[in-house]
Structures are given as structure tokens and as C-alpha cells.
Protein backbone atom coordinates (compact mmCIF):
# COMPACT_ATOMS: atom_id res chain seq x y z
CA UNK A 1 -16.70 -70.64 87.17
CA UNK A 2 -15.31 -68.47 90.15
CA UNK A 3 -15.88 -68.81 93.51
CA UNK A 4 -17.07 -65.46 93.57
CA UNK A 5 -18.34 -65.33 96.93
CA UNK A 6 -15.20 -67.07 98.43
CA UNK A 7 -13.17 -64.23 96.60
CA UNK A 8 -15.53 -61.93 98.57
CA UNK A 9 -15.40 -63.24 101.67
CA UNK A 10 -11.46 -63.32 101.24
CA UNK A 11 -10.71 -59.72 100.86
CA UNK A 12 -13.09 -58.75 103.61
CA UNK A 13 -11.69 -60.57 105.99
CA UNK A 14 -8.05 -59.77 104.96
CA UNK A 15 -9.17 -56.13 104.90
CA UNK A 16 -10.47 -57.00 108.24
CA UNK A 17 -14.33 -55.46 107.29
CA UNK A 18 -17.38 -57.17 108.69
CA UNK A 19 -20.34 -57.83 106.48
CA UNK A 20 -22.46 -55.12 107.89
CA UNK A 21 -19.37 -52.42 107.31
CA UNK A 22 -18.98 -53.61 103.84
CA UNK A 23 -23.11 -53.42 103.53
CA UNK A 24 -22.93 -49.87 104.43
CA UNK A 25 -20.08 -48.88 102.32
CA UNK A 26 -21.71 -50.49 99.43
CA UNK A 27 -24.91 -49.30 100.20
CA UNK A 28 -26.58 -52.99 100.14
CA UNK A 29 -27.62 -55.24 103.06
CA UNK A 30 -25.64 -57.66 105.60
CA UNK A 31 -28.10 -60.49 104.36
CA UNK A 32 -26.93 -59.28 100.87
CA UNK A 33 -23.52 -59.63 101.55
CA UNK A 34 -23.70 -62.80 103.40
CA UNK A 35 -26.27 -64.89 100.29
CA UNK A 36 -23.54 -63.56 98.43
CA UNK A 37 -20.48 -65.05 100.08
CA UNK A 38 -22.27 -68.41 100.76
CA UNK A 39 -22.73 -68.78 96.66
CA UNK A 40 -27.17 -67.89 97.68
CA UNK A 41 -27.40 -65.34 95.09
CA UNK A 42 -25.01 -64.47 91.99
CA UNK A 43 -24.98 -60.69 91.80
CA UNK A 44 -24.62 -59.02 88.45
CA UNK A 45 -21.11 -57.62 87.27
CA UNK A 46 -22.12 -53.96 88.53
CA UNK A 47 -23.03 -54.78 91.53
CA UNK A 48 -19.81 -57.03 92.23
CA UNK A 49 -17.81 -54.31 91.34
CA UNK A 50 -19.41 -51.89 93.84
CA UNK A 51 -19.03 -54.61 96.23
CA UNK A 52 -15.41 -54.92 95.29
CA UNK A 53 -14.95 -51.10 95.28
CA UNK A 54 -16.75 -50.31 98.63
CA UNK A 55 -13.13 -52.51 99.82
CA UNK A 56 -10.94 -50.09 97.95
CA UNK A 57 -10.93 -52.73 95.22
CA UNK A 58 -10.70 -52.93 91.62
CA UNK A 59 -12.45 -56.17 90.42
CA UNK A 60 -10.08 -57.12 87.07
CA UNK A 61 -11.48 -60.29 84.91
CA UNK A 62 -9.16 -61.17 82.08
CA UNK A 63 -10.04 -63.73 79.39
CA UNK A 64 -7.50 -67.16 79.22
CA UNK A 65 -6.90 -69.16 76.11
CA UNK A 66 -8.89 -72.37 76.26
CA UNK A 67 -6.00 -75.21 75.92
CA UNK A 68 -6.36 -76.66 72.64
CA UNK A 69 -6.03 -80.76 72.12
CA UNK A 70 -6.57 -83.62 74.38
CA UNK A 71 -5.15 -84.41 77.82
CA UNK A 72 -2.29 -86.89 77.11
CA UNK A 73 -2.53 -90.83 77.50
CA UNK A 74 -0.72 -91.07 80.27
CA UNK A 75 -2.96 -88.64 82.31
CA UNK A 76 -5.83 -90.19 80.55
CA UNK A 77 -4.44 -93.84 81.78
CA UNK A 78 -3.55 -92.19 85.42
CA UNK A 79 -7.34 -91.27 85.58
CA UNK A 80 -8.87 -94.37 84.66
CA UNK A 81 -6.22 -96.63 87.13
CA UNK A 82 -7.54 -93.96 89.73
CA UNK A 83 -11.39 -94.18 89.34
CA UNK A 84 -13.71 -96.89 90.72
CA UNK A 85 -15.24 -99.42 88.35
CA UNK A 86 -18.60 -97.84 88.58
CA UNK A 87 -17.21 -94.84 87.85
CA UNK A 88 -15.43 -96.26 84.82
CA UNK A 89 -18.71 -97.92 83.72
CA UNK A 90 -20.63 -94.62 83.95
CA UNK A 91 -17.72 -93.21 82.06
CA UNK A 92 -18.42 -95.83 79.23
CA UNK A 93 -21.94 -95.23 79.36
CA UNK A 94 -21.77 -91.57 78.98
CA UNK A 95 -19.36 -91.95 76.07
CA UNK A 96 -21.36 -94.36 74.03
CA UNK A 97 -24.27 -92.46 74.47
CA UNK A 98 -22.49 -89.20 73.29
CA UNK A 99 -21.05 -91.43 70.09
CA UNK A 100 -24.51 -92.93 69.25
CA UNK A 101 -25.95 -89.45 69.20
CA UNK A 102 -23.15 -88.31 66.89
CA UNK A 103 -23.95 -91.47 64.63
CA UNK A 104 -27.88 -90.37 64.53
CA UNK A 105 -26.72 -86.52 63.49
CA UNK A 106 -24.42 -88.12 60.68
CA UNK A 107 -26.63 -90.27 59.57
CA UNK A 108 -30.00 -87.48 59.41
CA UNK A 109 -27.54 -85.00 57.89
CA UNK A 110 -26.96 -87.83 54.98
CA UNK A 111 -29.67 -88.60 55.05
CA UNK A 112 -31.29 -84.88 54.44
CA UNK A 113 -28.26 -84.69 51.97
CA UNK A 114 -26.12 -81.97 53.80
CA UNK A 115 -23.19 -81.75 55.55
């Protein structure tokens, strides 16, 4: 997810606004302002784009394509050379346990006789 608050805090301070100017123009609070820059508090879509607005801003979310397929071996092989052996154990660990619960699903479904 976005660092919505750090996108906050950015155009503020480019814009040069304090939190208690951008407060007033959005007709909120400084301590509103500030939970949300700090990642406190989440505030709903409307209330963003007021936020966003009270800058002279037009918040603009656009969908992206979820990349399809697996990372390649070499990037896979570059990760693993990179990560501690604990790390690679609890990588292992995490995987088998994700496989045997796979195996359980298969093996109920087949066993209730559906696909």
C-alpha cells in the first residue's frame, strides 16, 4: 500500500503549508493532519481528497496490472545467495507449511469427491 501520509506530508511541505494552515483549509485539526502524516490514522478516500484539495490538489489513483508469472531463477537464486541461513530456513518452513496445507485441501476435496 501507499505511503499515504508521506505523500501528504510531501506536498505540504513543497507547497510550503504548515499543518495547522492545511487544518484550516480543510476544515479538520493539526492533530488530524499530523496522525495522518505519521501513518496514526488512515483517513477514508473523501476525506483524503479534501485533504489533497485544501493544497490545490487533485488526488488521482489509477489501477496497475498485477505482473503475471514468477520472478525469474536468477533473481530467485540472487535472493537466496543474499539472505541469511535463518532466513532461508524460515523460508523453507513457510513453504512446506503452505504445500502441506495444499496437500490436506487436495486430499478433503477427493476425498468429499469434488474438485
Amino acid at each position: 500500500m501507499a505511503d499515504i501520509g508521506g505523500m501528504l506530508r510531501a506536498a505540504r511541505v513543497e507547497l510550503g503549508l504548515g499543518q495547522a494552515e492545511l487544518a484550516a483549509r480543510a476544515a479538520t485539526t493539526q492533530t488530524y493532519v499530523s496522525r495522518v502524516e505519521r501513518g496514526v490514522t488512515e483517513p477514508s478516500l473523501s476525506t483524503l481528497e479534501r485533504l489533497f484539495h485544501a493544497m490545490g490538489l487533485r488526488l488521482q489513483i489509477t489501477p496497475e496490472p498485477i505482473p503475471l508469472g514468477n520472478v525469474s531463477a536468477e533473481e530467485l537464486r540472487r535472493d537466496f545467495l543474499e539472505s541469511t541461513p535463518q532466513e532461508r530456513i524460515s523460508q523453507v518452513m513457510t513453504l512446506s507449511a503452505f504445500v502441506t496445507g495444499v496437500a490436506a485441501q487436495a486430499q478433503e476435496r477427493r476425498a468429499r469427491g469434488t474438485s
